[in-house]
Structure formats: structure tokens, C-alpha cells
Protein backbone atom coordinates (compact mmCIF):
# COMPACT_ATOMS: atom_id res chain seq x y z
CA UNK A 1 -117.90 26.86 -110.49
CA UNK A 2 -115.22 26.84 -107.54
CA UNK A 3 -117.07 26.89 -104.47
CA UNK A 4 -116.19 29.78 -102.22
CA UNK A 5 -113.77 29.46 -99.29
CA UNK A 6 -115.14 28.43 -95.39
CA UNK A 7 -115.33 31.56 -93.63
CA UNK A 8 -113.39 31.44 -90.34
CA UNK A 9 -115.33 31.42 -87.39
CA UNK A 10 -116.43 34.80 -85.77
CA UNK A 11 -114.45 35.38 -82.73
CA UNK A 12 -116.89 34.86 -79.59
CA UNK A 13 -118.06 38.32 -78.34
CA UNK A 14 -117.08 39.50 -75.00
CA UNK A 15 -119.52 38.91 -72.06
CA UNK A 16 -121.31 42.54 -71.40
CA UNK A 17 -119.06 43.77 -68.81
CA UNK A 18 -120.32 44.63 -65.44
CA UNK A 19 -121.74 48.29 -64.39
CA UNK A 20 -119.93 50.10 -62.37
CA UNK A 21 -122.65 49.28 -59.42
CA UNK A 22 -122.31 45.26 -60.32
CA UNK A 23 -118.61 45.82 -60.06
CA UNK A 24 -118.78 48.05 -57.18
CA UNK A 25 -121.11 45.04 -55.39
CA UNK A 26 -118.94 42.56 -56.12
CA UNK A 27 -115.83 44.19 -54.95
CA UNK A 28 -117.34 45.23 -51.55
CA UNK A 29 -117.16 41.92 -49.70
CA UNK A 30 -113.69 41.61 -50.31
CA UNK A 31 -111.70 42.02 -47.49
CA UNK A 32 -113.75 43.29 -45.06
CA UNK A 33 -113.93 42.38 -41.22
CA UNK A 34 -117.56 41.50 -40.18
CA UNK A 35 -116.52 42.93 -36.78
CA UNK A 36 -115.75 46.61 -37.80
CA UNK A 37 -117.21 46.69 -41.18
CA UNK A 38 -113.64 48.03 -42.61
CA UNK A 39 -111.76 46.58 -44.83
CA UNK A 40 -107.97 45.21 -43.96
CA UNK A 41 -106.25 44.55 -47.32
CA UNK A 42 -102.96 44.39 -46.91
CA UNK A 43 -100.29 43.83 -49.62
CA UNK A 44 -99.54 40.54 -50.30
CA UNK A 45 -102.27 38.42 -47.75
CA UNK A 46 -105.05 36.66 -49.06
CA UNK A 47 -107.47 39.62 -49.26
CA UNK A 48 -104.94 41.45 -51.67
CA UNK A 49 -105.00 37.95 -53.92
CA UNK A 50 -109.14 38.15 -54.04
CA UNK A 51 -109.01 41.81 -55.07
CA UNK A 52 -105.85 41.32 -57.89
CA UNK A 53 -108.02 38.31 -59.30
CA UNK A 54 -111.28 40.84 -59.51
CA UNK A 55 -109.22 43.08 -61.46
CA UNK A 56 -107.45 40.57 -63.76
CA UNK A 57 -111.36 39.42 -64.05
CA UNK A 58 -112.66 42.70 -65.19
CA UNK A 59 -109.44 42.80 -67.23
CA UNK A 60 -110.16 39.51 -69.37
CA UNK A 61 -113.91 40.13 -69.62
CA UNK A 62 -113.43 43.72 -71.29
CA UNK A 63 -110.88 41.88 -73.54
CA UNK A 64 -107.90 44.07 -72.32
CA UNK A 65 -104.02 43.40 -72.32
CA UNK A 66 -103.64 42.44 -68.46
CA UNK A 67 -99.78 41.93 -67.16
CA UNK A 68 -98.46 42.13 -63.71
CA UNK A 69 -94.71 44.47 -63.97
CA UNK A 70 -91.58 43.91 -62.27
CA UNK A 71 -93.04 45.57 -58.79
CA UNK A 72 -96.48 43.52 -58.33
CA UNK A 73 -98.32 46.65 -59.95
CA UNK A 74 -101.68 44.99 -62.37
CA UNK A 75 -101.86 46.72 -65.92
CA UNK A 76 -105.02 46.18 -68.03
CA UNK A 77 -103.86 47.62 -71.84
CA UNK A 78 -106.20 48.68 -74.64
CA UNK A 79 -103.57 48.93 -77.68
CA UNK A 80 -100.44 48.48 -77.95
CA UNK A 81 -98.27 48.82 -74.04
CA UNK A 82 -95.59 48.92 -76.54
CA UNK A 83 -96.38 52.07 -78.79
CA UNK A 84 -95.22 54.92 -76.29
CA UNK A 85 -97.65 58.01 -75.38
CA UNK A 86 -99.97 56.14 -73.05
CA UNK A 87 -102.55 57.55 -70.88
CA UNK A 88 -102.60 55.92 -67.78
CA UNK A 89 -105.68 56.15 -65.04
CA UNK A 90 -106.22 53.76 -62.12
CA UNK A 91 -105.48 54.11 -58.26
CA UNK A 92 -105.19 50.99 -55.74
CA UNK A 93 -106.89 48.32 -53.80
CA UNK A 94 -105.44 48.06 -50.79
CA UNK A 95 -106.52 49.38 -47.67
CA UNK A 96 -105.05 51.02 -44.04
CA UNK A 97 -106.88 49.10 -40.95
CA UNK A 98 -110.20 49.07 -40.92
CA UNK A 99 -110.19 51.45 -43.61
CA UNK A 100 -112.98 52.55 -46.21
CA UNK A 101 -114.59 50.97 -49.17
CA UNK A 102 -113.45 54.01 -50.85
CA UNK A 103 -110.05 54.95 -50.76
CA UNK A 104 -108.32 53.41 -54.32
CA UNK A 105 -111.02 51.06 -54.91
CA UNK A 106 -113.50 54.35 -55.92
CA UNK A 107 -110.56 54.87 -59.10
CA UNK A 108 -109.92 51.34 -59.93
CA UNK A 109 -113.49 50.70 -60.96
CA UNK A 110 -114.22 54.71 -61.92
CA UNK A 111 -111.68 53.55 -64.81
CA UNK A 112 -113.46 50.56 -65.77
CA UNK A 113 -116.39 52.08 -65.82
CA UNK A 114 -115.19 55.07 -67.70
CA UNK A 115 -113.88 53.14 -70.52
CA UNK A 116 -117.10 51.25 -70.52
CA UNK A 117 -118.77 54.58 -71.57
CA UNK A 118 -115.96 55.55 -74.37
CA UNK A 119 -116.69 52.18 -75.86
CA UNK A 120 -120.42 52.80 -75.31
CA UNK A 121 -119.71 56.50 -77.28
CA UNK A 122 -117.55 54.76 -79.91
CA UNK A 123 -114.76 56.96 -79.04
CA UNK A 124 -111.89 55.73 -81.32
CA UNK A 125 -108.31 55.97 -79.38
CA UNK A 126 -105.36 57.55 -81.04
CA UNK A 127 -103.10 56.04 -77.86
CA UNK A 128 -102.89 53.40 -75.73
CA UNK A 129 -105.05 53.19 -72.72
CA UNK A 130 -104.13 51.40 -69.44
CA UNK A 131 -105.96 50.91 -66.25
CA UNK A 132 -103.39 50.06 -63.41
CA UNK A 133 -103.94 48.53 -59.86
CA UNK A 134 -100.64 49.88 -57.82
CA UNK A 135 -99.98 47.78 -54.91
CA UNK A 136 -99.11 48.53 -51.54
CA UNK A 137 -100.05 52.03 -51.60
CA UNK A 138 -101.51 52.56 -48.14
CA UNK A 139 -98.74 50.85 -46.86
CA UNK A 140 -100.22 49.14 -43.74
CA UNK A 141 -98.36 45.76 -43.71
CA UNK A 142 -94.42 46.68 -44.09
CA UNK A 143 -94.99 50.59 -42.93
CA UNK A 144 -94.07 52.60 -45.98
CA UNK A 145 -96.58 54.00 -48.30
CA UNK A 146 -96.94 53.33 -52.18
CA UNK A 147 -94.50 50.75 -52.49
CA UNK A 148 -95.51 50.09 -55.91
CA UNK A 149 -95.05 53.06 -57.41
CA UNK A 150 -92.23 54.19 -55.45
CA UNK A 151 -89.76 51.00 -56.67
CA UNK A 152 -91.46 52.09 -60.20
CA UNK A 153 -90.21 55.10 -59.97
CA UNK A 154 -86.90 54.43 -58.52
CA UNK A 155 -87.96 56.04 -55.21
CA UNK A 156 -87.42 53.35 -53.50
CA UNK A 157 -84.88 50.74 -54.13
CA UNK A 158 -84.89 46.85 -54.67
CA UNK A 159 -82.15 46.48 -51.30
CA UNK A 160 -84.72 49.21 -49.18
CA UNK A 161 -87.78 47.37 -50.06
CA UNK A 162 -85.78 43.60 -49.30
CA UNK A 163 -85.61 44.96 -45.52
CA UNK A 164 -89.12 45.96 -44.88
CA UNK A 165 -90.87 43.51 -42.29
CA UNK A 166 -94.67 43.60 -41.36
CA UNK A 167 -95.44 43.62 -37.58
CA UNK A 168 -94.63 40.15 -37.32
CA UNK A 169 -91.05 40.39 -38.88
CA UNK A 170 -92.40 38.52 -42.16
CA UNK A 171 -89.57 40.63 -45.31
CA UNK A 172 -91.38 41.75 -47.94
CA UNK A 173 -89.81 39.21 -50.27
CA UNK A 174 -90.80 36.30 -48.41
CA UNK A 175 -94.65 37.70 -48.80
CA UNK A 176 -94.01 38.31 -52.05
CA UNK A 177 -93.12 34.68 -52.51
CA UNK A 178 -95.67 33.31 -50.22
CA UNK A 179 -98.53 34.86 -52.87
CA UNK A 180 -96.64 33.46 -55.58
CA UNK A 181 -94.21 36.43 -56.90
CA UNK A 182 -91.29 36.77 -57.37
CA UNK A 183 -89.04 39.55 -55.40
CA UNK A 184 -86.11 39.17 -57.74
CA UNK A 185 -87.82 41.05 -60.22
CA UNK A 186 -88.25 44.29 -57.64
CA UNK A 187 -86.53 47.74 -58.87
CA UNK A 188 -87.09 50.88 -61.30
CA UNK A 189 -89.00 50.38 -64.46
CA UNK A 190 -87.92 53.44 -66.30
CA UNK A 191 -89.28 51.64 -69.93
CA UNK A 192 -92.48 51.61 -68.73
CA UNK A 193 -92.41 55.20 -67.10
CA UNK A 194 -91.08 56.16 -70.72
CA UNK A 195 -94.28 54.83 -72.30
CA UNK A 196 -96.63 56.62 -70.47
CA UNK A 197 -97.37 59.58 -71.46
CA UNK A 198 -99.91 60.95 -68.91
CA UNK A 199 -100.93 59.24 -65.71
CA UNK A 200 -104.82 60.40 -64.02
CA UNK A 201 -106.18 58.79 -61.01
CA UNK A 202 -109.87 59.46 -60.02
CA UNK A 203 -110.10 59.62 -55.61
CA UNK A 204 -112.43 60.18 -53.42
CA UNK A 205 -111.94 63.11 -51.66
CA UNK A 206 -110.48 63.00 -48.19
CA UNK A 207 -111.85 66.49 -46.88
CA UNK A 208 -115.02 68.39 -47.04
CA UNK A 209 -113.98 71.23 -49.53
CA UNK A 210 -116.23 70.09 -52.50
CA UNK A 211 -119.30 69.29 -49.82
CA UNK A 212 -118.56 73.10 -49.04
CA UNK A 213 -118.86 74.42 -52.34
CA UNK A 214 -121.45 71.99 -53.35
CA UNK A 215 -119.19 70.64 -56.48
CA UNK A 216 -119.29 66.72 -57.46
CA UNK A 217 -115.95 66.63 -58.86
CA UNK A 218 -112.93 68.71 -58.35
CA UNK A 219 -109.45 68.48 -59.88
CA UNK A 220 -106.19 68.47 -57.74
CA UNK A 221 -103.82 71.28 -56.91
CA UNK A 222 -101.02 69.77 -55.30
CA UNK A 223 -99.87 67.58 -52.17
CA UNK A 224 -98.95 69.20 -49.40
CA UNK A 225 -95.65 68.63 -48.22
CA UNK A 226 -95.92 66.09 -45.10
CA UNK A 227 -93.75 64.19 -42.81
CA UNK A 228 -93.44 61.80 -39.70
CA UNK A 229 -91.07 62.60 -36.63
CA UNK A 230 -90.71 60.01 -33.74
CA UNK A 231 -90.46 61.29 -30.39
CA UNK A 232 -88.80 59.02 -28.17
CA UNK A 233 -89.04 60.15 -24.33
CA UNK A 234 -87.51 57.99 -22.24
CA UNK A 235 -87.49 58.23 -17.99
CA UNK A 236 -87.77 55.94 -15.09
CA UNK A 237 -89.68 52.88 -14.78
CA UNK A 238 -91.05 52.54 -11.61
CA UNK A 239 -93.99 51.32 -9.58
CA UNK A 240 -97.44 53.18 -9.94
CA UNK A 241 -98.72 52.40 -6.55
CA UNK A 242 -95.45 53.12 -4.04
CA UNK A 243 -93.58 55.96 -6.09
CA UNK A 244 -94.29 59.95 -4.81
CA UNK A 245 -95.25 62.15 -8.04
CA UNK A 246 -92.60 63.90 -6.83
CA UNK A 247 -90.07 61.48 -7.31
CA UNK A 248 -91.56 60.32 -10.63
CA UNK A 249 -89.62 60.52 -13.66
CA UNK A 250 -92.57 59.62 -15.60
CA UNK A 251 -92.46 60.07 -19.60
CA UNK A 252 -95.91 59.81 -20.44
CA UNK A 253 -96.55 62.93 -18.51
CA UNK A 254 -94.05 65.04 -20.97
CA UNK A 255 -95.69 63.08 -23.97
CA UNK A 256 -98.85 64.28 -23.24
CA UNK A 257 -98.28 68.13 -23.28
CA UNK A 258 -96.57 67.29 -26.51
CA UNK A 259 -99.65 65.60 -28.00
CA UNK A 260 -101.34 69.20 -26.45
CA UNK A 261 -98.37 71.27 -27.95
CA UNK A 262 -99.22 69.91 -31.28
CA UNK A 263 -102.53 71.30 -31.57
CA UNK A 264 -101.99 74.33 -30.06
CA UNK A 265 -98.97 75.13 -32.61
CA UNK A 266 -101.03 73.83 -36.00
CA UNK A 267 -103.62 75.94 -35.27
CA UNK A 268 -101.31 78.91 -34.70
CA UNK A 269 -99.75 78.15 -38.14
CA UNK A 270 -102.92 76.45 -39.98
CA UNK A 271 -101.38 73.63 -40.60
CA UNK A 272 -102.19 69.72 -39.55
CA UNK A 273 -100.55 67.83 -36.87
CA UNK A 274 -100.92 64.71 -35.45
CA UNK A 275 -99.51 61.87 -33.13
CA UNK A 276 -101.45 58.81 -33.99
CA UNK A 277 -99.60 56.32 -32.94
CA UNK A 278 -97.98 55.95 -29.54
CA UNK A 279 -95.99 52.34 -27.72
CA UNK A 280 -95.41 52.12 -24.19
CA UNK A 281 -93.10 50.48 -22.38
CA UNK A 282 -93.29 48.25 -20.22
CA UNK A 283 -96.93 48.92 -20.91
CA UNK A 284 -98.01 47.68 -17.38
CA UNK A 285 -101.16 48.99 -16.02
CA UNK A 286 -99.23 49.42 -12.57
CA UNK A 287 -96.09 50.79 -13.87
CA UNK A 288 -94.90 53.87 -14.55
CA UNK A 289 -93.58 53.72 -17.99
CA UNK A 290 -89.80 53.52 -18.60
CA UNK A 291 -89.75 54.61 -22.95
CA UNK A 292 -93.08 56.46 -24.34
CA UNK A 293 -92.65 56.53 -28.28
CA UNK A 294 -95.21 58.82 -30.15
CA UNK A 295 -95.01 59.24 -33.67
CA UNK A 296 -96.34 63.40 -35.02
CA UNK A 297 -97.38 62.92 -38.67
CA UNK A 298 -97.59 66.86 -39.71
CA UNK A 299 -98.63 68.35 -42.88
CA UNK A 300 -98.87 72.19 -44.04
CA UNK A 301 -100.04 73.91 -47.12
CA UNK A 302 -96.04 74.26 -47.34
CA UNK A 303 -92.37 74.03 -46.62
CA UNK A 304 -92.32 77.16 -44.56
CA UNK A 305 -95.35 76.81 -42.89
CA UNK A 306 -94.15 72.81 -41.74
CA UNK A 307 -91.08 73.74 -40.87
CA UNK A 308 -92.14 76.58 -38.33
CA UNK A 309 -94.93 74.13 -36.80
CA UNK A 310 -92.47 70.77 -36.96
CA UNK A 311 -89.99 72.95 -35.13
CA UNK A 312 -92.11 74.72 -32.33
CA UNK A 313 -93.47 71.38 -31.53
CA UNK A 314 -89.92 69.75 -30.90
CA UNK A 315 -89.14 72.93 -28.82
CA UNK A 316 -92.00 72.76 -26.51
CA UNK A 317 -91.43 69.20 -26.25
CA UNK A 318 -87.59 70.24 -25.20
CA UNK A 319 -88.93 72.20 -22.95
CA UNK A 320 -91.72 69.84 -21.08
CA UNK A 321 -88.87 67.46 -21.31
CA UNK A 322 -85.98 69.58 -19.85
CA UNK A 323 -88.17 70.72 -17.07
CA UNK A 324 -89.36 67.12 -16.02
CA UNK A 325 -86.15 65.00 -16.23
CA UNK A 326 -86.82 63.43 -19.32
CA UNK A 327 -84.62 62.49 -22.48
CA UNK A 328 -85.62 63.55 -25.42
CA UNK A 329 -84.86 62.03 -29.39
CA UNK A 330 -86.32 63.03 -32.26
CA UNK A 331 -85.97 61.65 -35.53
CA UNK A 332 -87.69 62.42 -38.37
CA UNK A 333 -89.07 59.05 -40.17
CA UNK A 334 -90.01 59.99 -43.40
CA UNK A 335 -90.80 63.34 -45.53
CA UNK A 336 -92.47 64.32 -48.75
CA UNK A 337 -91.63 67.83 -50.70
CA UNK A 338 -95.09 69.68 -52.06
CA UNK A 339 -96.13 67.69 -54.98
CA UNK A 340 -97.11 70.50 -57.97
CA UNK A 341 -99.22 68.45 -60.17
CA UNK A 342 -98.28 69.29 -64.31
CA UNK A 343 -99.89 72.71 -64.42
CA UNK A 344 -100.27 71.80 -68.45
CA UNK A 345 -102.18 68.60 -67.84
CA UNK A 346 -104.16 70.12 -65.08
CA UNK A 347 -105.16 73.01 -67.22
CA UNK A 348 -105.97 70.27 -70.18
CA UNK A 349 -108.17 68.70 -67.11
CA UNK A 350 -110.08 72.23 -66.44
CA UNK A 351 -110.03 72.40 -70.57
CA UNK A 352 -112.06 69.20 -71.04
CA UNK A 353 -114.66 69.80 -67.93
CA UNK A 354 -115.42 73.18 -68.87
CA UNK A 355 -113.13 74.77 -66.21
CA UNK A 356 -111.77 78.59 -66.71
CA UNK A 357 -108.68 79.27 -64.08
CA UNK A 358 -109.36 82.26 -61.85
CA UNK A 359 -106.33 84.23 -59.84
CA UNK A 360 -105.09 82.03 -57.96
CA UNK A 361 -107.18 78.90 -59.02
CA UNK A 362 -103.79 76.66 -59.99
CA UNK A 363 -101.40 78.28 -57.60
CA UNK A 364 -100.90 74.96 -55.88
CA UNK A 365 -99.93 75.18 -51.76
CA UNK A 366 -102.35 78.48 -52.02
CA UNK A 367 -105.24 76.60 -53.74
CA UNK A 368 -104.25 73.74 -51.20
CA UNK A 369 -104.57 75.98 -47.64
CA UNK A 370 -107.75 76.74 -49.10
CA UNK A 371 -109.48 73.42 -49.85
CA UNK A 372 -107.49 72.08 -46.80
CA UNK A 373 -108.87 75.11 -44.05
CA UNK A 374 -112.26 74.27 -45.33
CA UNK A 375 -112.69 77.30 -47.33
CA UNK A 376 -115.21 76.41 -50.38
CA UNK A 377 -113.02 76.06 -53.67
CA UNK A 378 -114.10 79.17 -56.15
CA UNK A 379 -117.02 77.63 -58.35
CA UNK A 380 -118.15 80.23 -60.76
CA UNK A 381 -120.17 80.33 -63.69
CA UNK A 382 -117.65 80.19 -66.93
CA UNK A 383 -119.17 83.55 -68.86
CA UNK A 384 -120.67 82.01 -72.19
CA UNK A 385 -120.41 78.29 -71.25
CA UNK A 386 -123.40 77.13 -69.29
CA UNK A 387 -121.32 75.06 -67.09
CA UNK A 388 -120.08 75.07 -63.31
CA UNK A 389 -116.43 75.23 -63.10
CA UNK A 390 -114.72 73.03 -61.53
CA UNK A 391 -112.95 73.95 -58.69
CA UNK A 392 -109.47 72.92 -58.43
CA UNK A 393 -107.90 71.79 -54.58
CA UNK A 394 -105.12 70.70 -52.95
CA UNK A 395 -105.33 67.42 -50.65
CA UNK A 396 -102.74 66.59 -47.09
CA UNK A 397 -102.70 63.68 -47.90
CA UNK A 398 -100.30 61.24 -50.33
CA UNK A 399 -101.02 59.00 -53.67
CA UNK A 400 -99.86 56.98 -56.58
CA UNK A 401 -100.36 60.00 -58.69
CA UNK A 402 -97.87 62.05 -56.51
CA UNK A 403 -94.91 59.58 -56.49
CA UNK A 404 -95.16 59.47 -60.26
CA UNK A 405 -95.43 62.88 -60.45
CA UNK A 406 -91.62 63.12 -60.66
CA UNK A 407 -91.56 61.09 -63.37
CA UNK A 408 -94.27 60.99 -65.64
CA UNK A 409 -96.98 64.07 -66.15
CA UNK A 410 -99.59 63.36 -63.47
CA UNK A 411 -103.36 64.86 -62.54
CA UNK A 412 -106.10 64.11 -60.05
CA UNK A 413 -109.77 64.06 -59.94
CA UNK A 414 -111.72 64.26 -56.73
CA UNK A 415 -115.08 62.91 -55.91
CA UNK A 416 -116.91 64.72 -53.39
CA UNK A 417 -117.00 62.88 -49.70
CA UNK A 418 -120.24 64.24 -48.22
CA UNK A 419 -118.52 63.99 -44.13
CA UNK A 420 -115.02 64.31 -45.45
CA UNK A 421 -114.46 61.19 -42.94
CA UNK A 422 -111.95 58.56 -45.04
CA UNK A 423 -109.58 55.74 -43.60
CA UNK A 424 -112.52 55.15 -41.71
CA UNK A 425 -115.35 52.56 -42.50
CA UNK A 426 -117.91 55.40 -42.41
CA UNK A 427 -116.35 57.12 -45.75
CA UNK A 428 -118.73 57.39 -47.94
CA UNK A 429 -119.59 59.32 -51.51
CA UNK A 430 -123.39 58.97 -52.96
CA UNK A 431 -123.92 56.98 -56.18
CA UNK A 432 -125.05 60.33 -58.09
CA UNK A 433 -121.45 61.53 -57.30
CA UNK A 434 -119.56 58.30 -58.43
CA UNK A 435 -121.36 58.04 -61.17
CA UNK A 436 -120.15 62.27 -61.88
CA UNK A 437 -116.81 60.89 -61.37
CA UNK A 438 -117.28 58.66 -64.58
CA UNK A 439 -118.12 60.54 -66.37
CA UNK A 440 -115.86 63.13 -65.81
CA UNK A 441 -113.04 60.85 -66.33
CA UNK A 442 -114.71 59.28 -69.10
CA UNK A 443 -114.45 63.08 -70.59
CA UNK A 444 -110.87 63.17 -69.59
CA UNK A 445 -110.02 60.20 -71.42
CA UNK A 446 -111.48 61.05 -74.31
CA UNK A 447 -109.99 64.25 -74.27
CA UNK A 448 -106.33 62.84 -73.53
CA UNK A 449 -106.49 59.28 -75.71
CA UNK A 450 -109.03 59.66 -78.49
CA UNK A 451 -109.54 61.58 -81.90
């Protein structure tokens, strides 16, 4: 009798991967500055290596695909990258100065921890599913937001993002380099947009709408349409101590009922408007100031309603400016149109969590003023269902999701933010609500990739 054949060894099982609170724990140290208690990863330093090797990490130990594409961007694949019809989720890890522990990091593990529960429900995937880390999306180091995805995209292009320096003239390719990548590689990946077929990031929300209406989760509207204008005012540098206020052609002074101009005419059109960031020079204590450089980031819930407040702040800075002897440029920086998110895969979002649209519900910049005034999203009972809708807002403020948006079909989830405080250390969102956010993408997932 022929003895049977050796049976090959059983592949070794997969360590148990972490919980979204051991992951959350070991992510938290990562970057942060003992002195403020924010975080300051920036693209490309060593902070941004620690937090791409915790993500290849939880990568390898769920026994996922993990890459890096063309652009820097981490991919973790379940199937096939290759196949086509993806559904994408993920957010960043990056952070603005001193920023939260919250803002991208609260979607990269929410989709770890949400496939951890379809594998737990032994959903079985019809698609692909990736979890993806975009770099550079807060843009702190060279200055312009979502870098990753924006080069993805084609939005920005390999020559555009070979001229961006950080604040101490370092070129994005020579960072690139220095953390052991390689900028030749930099432009549009159109393939891989072509294999995705939907793309949902998870965020904590960055406003106090769902606190108002007392809602865990929410699903996004639309991005407002937002912008930044510098002002340059430039006068007469002079000494602080010997020179009349009369005789003072002092730039600072017009600056200032600029900064007071803003407010005034965002209110008036309920809108946002900001100036944020301001140089001086010669900056001298004792001097009055020669150039004063103030940079208006304004946002509205849309075109019309940024235009009329973008352009009654430039005339009443004309004004303070014509009146006081001072030259005035303004130039605007950057700008973003209103981002509609797919009204089909936001709808399949409010499908799978039990949502029923009311009037007005998905009308994007509408639903946006709402959310953005502070007016409680609409959070009715669905008749027959059992279930609170979720409310669906709009957000001021940028993402991954919304540079793909013109590219790929792209939705958002929102985790509630109890203060509404976020590129701030003191963001915050309770472990009840994370752990909502899960599951709701855990929901959407299934809905989206599995039978």
C-alpha cells in the first residue's frame, strides 16, 4: 500500500491584529511635541517615516497587499489592485502645526478597524478593498494642501510639485530623496484612478453641527468653495519713537481695519473669513513697518456668496488704504470650486445607514450653510425603520476625498467632534463615537464591496 503524500505545511496564521484602541495607543505618541501636546507631522521628516512604517505594520499583520504609488501615497489591498471596481477608504497621517490627534489619523485606523469587523462578520468581498494613507494632505511643510492626491489626480503637476520649498528652502524632491523616495516617479496615475471604483474616507468632524443635533455620524454634503488672497500693504518704514502719527505712513494700521473688515463683511454674508497668517517687515519692535503681508483664507456655502464677501473685503481694504497713503496688492493664492460629492454614492451611503433624504437633505451648498451656521442637521425618525437618520452636512474645509472627487466617485463620513475645535491639540471625539464611526463604515463597506 503506497503511503500517502506529506501534506504541505499550514501557512502560519496571522498575529490577531490590533483593536482599534491598541492601534489608536500606539499611533498617539508619534509625532507629537511634549511642549504643546500637538502633533507636527510633516511630509517627508522623520515623524512622517514612524507613522508610514505603523501603517505598512498594520498592513503586513492583517496580511494585506501594501505598495507605496508613484506620488508617496501607502495602499494596503485585500484582492486583487489589479481587477478594476475597487472601493477605496482611508484619509491621512499627517498633521498642520501643533495640530490634533484626530484629523486623518481618526480614518486611517477607522478603516482598519472596520475591516477588522467584516472579517470578524465573515463578510465575503465581491471587489477589491484598499485602505490608503495619502501623504501631504495638510500641507504644512511645502504650503500646498493634499499633495498626494492632487499629483494623483493630475491636479497638480510633476514640474509644480519639483518647485515647492518648505520654510527653509529644502524642494520637495530633495525631501523626497532624503526619506528614501524617489521624485522621478511624481505625476498623474490615471491606471490607478481607473481601478477604483468608489473612494470613502471616514473624518472627524471639524464643526459642531452633529454635537447640535446630537447625531454620532453624519455623511457629507459638499465642500464649500474656499480660497486664499494675499494682501500686500506696503508704506514707509520709519522710526517708532521720533516719527508724528501724522506723518506716519504706517501699513499695519490699514491691515488692521482689514483684519476688522473681514469679520464685519462674513457676517453680513454668512460666510467665513479669515487672515491667519500675517509677516512684518522689518519686524522691529521700534520700527514702523515698511511691507505688512496678511494672508484672508475665506470660505462660503458658495460661489456667489464668496465672491460678494472676497470682493467687499478688497474694497474696504482699497479704501483704508487709499485714505492712509498706502499701496495696496492683492493676489489671490489659491482657490477651490464647491466640491458636490456623487449624489448616487451619497444616497447608497444614506441607503446602507438607514438614511431617508428629506427636501433639501442632499442639496449640497444649502445642506452645507446649514451644518456650517450651526444649524442642527434634520435627524428624523425614518417612518417604519426604527432608526435615526443620518443627517447629511457640508464641511469649509478641504480633503483627499474632495480632490478625487473629480475623478473617481467620492463620499464622506463624519464623526461627531463634541467642541467642534480641530487643528488644535484639544480636538477631540469620545471613544463611543469612534467606535460609531466603525461601524458605520464597516456597514458601508459591506454595502459597497461584499455579497
Amino acid at each position: 500500500m503506497t503511503s500517502p503524500a506529506p501534506r504541505p505545511p499550514a501557512p502560519a496564521a496571522l498575529p490577531a491584529p490590533a483593536s482599534f484602541q491598541e492601534m489608536w495607543r500606539d499611533l498617539a505618541p508619534l509625532g507629537r511635541d511634549p511642549g504643546s501636546g500637538g502633533y507636527r507631522r510633516y511630509a517627508w521628516t522623520a515623524a512622517d517615516a514612524d507613522c508610514r512604517a505603523w501603517f505598512r505594520a498594520q498592513a503586513e499583520d492583517r496580511g494585506l497587499t501594501y505598495e507605496v504609488d508613484r506620488n508617496g501615497n501607502q495602499w494596503a489591498w485585500l484582492g486583487d489592485p489589479l481587477a478594476g471596481d475597487a472601493v477605496v477608504t482611508g484619509s491621512h497621517l499627517d498633521s498642520v502645526p501643533d495640530g490634533g490627534a484626530f484629523d486623518g489619523p481618526l480614518g486611517v485606523v477607522s478603516s482598519f478597524a472596520a475591516l477588522d469587523e467584516l472579517r470578524r462578520r465573515g463578510a465575503r468581498f465581491t471587489k477589491p478593498l484598499a485602505i490608503s494613507n495619502f501623504g501631504d494632505e495638510e500641507g504644512a511643510r511645502f504650503g500646498l494642501a493634499c499633495v498626494g492626491s492632487r499629483l494623483t489626480a493630475g491636479r497638480l503637476t510633476a514640474d509644480q510639485a519639483h518647485e515647492l520649498r518648505d520654510g527653509e528652502g529644502v524642494p520637495l524632491p530633495k525631501a523626497m530623496e532624503a526619506a528614501g523616495y524617489d521624485p522621478a516617479t511624481l505625476g498623474a496615475d490615471p491606471e490607478r484612478l481607473a481601478r477604483i471604483g468608489a473612494f470613502v474616507e471616514l473624518h472627524v468632524e471639524q464643526g459642531r453641527a452633529l454635537d447640535l443635533s446630537g447625531d454620532p455620524v453624519g455623511i457629507a454634503s459638499a465642500i464649500w468653495p474656499h480660497g486664499r488672497w494675499r494682501f500686500d500693504f506696503r508704506g514707509e518704514a520709519n522710526h517708532a519713537g521720533t516719527t508724528r502719527l501724522a506723518d506716519r505712513r504706517d501699513p499695519m494700521l490699514t491691515y488692521a481695519e482689514t483684519v476688522l473688515a473681514a469679520r464685519r463683511e462674513a457676517e453680513l454674508a454668512g460666510a467665513l473669513a479669515t487672515f491667519g497668517k500675517i509677516s512684518v517687515e522689518p519686524n522691529g519692535v521700534n520700527a514702523i513697518p515698511s511691507l505688512v503681508r496678511g494672508w484672508l483664507d475665506s470660505r462660503a456655502a458658495d460661489q456667489s456668496a464668496l465672491d460678494a464677501v472676497v470682493t467687499a473685503i478688497e474694497a474696504a481694504a482699497r479704501e483704508a488704504a487709499d485714505r492712509t497713503g498706502i499701496d495696496l496688492r492683492v493676489v489671490r493664492e489659491s482657490f477651490t470650486p464647491v466640491v458636490e460629492f456623487e449624489h448616487a454614492l451619497r444616497d447608497e451611503l444614506g441607503r446602507i445607514l438607514g438614511h431617508r433624504p428629506t427636501a433639501g437633505a442632499g442639496a449640497g451648498a444649502e445642506a452645507a450653510a446649514g451644518a456650517e451656521t450651526g444649524a442642527a442637521a434634520d435627524a428624523e425618525t425614518g417612518a417604519g425603520s426604527g432608526r435615526r437618520e443620518v443627517p447629511v452636512l457640508g464641511t469649509g474645509a478641504g480633503h483627499d476625498a474632495g480632490i478625487l472627487s473629480g475623478s473617481i466617485p467620492t463620499a464622506m463620513l463624519f464623526v461627531r467632534n463634541p467642541t467642534g475645535v480641530s487643528h488644535s491639540p484639544a480636538e477631540s471625539a469620545t471613544e463611543d463615537d469612534c467606535v460609531a464611526g466603525v461601524l458605520a463604515l464597516a456597514d458601508v463597506l459591506e454595502g459597497l464591496a461584499c455579497a
